[in-house]
C-alpha atoms as a PDB file:
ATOM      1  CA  UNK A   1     145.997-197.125  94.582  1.00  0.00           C
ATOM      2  CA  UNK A   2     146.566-194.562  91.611  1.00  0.00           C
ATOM      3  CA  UNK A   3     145.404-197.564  89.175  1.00  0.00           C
ATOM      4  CA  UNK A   4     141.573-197.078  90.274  1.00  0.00           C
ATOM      5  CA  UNK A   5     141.958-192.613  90.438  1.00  0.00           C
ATOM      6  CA  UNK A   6     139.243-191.595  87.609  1.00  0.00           C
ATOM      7  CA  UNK A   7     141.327-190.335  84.608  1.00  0.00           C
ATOM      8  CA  UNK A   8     140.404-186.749  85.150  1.00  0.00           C
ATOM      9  CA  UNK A   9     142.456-186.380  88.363  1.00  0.00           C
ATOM     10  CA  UNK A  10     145.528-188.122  86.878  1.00  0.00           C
ATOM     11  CA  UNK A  11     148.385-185.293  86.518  1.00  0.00           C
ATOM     12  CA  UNK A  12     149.952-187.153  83.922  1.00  0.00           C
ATOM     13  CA  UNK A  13     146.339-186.269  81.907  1.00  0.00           C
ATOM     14  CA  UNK A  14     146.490-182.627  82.251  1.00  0.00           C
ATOM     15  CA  UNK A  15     149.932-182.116  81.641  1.00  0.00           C
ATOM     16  CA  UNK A  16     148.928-183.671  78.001  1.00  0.00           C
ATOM     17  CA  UNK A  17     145.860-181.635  77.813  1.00  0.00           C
ATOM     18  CA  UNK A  18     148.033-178.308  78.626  1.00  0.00           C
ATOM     19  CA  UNK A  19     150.580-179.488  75.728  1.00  0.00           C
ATOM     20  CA  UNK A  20     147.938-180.202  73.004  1.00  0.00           C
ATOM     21  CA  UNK A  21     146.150-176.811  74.454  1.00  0.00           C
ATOM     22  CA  UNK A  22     149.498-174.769  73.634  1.00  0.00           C
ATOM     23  CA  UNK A  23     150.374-176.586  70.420  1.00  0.00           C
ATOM     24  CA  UNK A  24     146.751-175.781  69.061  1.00  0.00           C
ATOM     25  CA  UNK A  25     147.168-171.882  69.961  1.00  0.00           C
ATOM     26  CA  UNK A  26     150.842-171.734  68.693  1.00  0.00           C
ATOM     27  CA  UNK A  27     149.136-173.247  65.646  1.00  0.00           C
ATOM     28  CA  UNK A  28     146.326-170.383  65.471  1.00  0.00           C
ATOM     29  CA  UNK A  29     148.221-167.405  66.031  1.00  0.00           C
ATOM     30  CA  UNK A  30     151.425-168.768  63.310  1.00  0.00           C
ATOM     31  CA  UNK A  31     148.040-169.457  61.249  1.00  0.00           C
ATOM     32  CA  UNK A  32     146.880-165.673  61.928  1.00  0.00           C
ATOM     33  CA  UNK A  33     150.274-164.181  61.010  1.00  0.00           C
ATOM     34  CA  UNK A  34     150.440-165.859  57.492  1.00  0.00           C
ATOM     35  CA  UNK A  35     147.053-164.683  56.940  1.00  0.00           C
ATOM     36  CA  UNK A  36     147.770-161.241  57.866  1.00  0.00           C
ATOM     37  CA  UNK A  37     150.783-160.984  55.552  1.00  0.00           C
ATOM     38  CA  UNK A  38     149.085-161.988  52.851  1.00  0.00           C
ATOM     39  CA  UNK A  39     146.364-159.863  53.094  1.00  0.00           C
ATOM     40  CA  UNK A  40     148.911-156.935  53.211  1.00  0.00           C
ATOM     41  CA  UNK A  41     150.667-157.842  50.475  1.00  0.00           C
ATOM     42  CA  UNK A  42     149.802-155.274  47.223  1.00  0.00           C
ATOM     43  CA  UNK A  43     148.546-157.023  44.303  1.00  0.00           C
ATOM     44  CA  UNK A  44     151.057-156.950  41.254  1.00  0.00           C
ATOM     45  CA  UNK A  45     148.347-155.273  39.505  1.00  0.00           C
ATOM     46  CA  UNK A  46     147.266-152.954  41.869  1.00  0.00           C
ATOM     47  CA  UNK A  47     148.755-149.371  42.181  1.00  0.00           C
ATOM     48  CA  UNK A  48     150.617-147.599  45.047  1.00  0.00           C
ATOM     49  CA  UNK A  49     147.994-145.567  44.770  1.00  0.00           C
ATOM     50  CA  UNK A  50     145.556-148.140  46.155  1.00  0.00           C
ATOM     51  CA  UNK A  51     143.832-148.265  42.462  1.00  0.00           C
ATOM     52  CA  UNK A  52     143.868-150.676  40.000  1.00  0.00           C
ATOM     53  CA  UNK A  53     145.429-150.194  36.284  1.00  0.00           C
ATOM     54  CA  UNK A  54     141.752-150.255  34.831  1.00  0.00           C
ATOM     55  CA  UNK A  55     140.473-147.424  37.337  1.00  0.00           C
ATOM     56  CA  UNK A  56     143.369-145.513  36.758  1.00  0.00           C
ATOM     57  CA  UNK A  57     142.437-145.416  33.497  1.00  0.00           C
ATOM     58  CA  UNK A  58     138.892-145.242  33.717  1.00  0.00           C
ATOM     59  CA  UNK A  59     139.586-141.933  35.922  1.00  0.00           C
ATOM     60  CA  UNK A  60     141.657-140.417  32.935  1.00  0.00           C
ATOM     61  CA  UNK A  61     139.071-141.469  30.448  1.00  0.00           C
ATOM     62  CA  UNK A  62     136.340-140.052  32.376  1.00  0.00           C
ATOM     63  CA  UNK A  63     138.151-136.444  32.572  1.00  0.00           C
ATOM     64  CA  UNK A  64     138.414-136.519  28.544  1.00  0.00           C
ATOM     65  CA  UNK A  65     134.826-137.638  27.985  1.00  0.00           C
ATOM     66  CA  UNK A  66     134.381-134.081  30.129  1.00  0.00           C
ATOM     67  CA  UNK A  67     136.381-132.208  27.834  1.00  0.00           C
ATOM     68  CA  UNK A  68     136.204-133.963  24.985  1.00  0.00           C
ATOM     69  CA  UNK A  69     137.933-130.976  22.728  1.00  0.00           C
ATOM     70  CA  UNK A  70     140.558-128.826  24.272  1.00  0.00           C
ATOM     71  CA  UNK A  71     141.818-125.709  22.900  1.00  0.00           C
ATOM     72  CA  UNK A  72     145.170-125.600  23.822  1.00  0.00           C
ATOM     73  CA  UNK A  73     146.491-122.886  21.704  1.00  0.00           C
ATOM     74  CA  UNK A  74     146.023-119.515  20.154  1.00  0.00           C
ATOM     75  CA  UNK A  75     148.005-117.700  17.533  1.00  0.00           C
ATOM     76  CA  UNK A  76     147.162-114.245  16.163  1.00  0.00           C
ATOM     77  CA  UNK A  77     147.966-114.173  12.110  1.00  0.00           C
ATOM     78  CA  UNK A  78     147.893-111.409   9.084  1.00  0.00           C
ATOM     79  CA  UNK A  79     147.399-111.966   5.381  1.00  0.00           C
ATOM     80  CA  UNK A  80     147.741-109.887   2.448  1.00  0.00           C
ATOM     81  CA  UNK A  81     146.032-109.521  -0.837  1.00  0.00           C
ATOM     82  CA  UNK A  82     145.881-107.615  -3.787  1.00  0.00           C
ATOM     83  CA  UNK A  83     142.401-106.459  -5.351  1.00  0.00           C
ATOM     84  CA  UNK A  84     142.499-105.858  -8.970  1.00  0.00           C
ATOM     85  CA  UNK A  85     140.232-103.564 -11.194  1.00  0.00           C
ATOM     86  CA  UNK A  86     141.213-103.867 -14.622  1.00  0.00           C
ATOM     87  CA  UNK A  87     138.351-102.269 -17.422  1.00  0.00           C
ATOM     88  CA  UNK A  88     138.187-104.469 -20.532  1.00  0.00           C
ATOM     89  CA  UNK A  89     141.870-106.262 -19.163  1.00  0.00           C
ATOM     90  CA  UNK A  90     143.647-103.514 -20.380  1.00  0.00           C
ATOM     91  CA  UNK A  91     146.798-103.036 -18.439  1.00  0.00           C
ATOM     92  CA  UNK A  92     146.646 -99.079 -18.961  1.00  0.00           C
ATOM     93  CA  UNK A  93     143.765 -98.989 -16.474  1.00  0.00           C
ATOM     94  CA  UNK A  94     145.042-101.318 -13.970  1.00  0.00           C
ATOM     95  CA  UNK A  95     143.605-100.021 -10.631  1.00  0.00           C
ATOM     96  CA  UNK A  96     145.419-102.393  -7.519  1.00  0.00           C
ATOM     97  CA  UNK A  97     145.222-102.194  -3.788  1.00  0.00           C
ATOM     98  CA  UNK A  98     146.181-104.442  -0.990  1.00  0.00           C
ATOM     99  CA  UNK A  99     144.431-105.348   1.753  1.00  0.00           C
ATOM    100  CA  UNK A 100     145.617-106.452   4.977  1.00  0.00           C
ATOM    101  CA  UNK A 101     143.946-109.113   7.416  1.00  0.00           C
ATOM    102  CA  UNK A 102     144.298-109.748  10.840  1.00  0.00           C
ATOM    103  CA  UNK A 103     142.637-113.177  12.507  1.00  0.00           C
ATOM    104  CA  UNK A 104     143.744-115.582  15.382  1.00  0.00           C
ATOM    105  CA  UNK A 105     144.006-119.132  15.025  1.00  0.00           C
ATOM    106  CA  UNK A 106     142.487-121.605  17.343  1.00  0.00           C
ATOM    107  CA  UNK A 107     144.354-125.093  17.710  1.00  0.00           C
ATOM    108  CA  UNK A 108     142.732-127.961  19.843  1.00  0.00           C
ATOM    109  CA  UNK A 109     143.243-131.158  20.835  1.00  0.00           C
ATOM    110  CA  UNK A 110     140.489-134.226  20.617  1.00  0.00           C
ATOM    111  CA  UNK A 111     140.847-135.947  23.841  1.00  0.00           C
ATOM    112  CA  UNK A 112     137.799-138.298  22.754  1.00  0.00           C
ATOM    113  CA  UNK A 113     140.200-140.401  20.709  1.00  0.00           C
ATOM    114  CA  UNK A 114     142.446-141.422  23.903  1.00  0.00           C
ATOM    115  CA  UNK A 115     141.632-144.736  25.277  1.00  0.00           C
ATOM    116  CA  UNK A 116     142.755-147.203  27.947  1.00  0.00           C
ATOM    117  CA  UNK A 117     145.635-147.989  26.003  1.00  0.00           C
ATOM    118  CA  UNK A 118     146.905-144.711  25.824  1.00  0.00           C
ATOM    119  CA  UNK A 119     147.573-144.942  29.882  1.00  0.00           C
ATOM    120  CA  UNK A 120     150.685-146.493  31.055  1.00  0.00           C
ATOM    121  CA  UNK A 121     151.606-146.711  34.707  1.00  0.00           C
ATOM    122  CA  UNK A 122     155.096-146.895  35.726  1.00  0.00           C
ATOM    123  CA  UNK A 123     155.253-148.149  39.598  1.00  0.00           C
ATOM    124  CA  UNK A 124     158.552-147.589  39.620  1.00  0.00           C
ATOM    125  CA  UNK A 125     158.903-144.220  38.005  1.00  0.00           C
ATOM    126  CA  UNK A 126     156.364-142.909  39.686  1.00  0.00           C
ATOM    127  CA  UNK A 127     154.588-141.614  36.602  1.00  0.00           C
ATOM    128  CA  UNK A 128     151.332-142.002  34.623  1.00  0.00           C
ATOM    129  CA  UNK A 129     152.347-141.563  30.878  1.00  0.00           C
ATOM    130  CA  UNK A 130     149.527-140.168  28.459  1.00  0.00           C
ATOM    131  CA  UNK A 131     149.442-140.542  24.825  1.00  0.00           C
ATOM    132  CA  UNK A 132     147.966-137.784  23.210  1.00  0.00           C
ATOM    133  CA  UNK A 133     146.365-137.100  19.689  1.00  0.00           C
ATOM    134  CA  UNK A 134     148.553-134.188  17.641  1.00  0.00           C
ATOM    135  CA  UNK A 135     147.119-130.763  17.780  1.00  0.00           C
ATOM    136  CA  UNK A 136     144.818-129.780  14.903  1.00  0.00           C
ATOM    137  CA  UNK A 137     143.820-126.449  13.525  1.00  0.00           C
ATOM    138  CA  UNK A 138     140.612-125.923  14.592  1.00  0.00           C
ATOM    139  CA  UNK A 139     139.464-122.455  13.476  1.00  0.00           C
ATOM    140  CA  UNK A 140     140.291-119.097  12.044  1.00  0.00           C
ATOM    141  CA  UNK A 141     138.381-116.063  13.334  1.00  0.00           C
ATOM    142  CA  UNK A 142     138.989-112.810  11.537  1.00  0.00           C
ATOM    143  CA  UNK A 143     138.848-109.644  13.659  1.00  0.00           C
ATOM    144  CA  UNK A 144     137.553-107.224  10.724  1.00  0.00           C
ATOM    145  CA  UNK A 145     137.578-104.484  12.857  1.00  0.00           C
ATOM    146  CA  UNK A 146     141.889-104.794  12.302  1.00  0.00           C
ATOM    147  CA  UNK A 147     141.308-104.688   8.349  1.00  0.00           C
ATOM    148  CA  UNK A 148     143.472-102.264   6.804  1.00  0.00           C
ATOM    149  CA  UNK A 149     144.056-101.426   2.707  1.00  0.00           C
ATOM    150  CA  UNK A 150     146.828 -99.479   1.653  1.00  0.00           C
ATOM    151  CA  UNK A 151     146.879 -96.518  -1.060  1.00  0.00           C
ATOM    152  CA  UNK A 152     145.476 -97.506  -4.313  1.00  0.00           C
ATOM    153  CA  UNK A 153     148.236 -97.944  -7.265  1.00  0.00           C
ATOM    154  CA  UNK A 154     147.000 -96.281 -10.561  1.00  0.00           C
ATOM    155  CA  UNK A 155     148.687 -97.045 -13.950  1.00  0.00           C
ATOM    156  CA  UNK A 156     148.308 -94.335 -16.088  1.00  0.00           C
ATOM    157  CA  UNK A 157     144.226 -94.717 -17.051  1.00  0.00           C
ATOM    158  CA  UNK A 158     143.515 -96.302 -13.850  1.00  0.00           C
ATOM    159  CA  UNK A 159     140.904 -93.281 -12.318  1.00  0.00           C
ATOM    160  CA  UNK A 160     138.560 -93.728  -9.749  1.00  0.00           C
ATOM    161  CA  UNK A 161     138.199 -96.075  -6.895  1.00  0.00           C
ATOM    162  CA  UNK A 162     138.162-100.065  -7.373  1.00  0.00           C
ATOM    163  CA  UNK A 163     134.626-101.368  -8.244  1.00  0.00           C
ATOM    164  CA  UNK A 164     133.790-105.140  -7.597  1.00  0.00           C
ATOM    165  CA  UNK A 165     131.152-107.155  -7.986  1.00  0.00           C
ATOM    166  CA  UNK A 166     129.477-109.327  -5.565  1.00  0.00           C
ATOM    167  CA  UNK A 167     131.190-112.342  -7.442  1.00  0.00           C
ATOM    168  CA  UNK A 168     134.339-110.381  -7.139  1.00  0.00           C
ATOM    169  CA  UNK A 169     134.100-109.598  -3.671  1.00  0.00           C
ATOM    170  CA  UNK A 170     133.657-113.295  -2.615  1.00  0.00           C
ATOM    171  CA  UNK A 171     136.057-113.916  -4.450  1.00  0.00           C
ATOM    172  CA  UNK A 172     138.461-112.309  -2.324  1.00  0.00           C
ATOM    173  CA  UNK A 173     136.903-112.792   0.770  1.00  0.00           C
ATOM    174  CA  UNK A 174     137.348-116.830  -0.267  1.00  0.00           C
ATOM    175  CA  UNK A 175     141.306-115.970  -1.079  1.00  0.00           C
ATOM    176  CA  UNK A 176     141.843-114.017   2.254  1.00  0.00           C
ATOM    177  CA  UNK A 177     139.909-116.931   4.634  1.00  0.00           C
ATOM    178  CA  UNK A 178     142.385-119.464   2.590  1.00  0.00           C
ATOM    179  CA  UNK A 179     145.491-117.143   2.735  1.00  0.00           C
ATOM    180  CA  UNK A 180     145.077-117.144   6.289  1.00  0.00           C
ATOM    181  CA  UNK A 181     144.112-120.751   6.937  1.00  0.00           C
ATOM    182  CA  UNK A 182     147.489-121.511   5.010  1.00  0.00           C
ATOM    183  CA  UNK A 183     149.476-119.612   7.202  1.00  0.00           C
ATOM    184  CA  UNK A 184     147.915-121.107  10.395  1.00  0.00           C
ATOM    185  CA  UNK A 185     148.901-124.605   8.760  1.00  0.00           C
ATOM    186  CA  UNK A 186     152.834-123.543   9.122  1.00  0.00           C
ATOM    187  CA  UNK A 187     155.336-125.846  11.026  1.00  0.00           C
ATOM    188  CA  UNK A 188     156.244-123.317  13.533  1.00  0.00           C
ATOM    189  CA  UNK A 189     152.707-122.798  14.441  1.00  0.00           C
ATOM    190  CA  UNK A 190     151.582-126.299  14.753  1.00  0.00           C
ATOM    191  CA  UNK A 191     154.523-127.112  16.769  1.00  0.00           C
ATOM    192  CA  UNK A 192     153.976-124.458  18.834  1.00  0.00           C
ATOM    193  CA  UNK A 193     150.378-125.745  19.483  1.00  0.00           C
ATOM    194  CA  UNK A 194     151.509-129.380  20.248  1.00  0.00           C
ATOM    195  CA  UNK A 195     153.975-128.464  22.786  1.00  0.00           C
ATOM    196  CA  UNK A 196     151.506-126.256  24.312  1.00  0.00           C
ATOM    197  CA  UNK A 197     148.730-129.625  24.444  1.00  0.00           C
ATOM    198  CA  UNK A 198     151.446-131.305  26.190  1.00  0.00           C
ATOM    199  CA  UNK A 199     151.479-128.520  29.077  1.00  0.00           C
ATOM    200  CA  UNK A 200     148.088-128.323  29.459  1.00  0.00           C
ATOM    201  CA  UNK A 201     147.100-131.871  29.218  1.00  0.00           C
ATOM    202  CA  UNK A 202     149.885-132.465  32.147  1.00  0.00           C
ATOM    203  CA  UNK A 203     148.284-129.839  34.261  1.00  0.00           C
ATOM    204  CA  UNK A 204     144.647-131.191  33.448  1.00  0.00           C
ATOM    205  CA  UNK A 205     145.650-134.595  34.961  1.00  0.00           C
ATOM    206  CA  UNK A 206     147.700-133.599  37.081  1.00  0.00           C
ATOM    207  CA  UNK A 207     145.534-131.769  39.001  1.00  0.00           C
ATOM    208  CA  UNK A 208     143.332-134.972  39.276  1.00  0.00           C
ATOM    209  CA  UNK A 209     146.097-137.322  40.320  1.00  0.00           C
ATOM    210  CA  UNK A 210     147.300-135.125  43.199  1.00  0.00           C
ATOM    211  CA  UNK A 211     143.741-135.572  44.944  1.00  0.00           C
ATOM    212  CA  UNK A 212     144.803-139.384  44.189  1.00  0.00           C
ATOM    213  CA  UNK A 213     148.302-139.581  45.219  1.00  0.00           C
ATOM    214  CA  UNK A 214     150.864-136.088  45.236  1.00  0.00           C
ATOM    215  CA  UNK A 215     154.146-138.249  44.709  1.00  0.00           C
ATOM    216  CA  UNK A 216     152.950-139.409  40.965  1.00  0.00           C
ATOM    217  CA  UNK A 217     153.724-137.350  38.051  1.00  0.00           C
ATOM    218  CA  UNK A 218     151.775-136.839  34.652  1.00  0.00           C
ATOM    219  CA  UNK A 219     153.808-137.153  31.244  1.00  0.00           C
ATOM    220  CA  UNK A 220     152.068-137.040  28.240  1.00  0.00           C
ATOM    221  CA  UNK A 221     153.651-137.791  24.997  1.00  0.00           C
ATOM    222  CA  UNK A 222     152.686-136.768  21.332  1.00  0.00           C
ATOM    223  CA  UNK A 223     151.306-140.078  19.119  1.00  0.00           C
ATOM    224  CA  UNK A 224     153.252-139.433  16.130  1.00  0.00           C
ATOM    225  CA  UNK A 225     151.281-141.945  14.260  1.00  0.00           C
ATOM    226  CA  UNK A 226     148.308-139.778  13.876  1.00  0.00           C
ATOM    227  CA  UNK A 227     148.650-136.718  10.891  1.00  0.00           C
ATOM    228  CA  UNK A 228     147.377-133.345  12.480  1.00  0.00           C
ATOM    229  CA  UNK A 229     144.228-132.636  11.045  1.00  0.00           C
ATOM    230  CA  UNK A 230     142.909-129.322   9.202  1.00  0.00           C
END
């Protein structure tokens, strides 16, 4: 009689162990998908790129903290001046020449003052957005070797050649260095230099971010807030 067959030979038993059996591994591997999935999916704040915001940033910051000061820009510049000798201020023996200066004019850019915030990633856009300081007159190196002075103008008492004391000559050297410091402070020049520190800053970064990831781009922008320094 079936009644007294141990339960282990009953058919009706396996069949129920084979359904539980398939349930449990349907079960696993629906289990095993979901898990997959999510561990593919990109974290909102992670990057294309495979790197967080924060490293992104860290990366840029750690390329200006090797730079630090840039010089992104050169422009040559002349100045003029006129030397007076003039015995006892008497106009009669007015002795004048001009002198002529030639220098170039260093403009740089402080990439120490950038921070984290100044580092926006666009996902969508594929860019990396910089926000750089406004370049700054740096420095003003006179090539004396260029100096030239023109013929001396005599009035009618005014012999011999000019004479100036060491005073004097200070004097002038002081007026030339800030004649030529004030022309390096011009509009045209300084704009010149800040569109140049937005090319080269690009192609700084740039060149780091295509080791990263070839498909984003590097924009850096001007902060307007900040005055260019002297």
């Amino acid at each position: 009689m079936n009644e007294n067959r141990p339960i282990y030979k009953n058919r009706e038993f396996w069949i129920r162990i084979c359904l539980i059996a398939a349930a449990a591994a349907f079960v696993i591997l629906l289990f095993g998908q979901q898990t997959s999935c999510s561990s593919n999916r990109k974290d909102p704040e992670e990057d294309p790129m495979g790197y967080s915001y924060t490293e992104i940033q860290e990366i840029i910051a750690a390329e200006n903290r090797t730079q630090k000061q840039l010089i992104v820009y050169e422009q040559d510049l002349e100045a003029a001046l006129d030397i007076k000798d003039m015995f006892l201020n008497i106009e009669w023996f007015l002795k004048k020449q001009t002198v002529h200066l030639s220098a170039t004019a260093e403009y740089i850019v402080d990439l120490s003052q950038i921070d984290a915030g100044d580092v926006i990633v666009d996902r969508n856009q594929q860019t990396i957005t910089v926000t750089i300081p406004r370049a700054e007159l740096k420095n003003v190196v006179i090539d004396f070797s260029k100096t030239t002075f023109d013929d001396i103008e005599r009035n009618i008492f005014g012999w011999g050649d000019i004479k100036l004391t060491p005073e004097q000559q200070n004097e002038v050297e002081k007026q030339l260095q800030e004649a030529l410091y004030e022309e390096a402070r011009k509009t045209p020049y300084l704009s010149a230099a800040d569109s140049a520190a937005m090319r080269q800053v690009e192609s700084m970064y740039q060149s780091v971010l295509t080791q990263l990831n070839p498909e984003y781009r590097i924009v850096a922008v001007l902060d307007m807030n900040l005055n260019q320094g002297n």
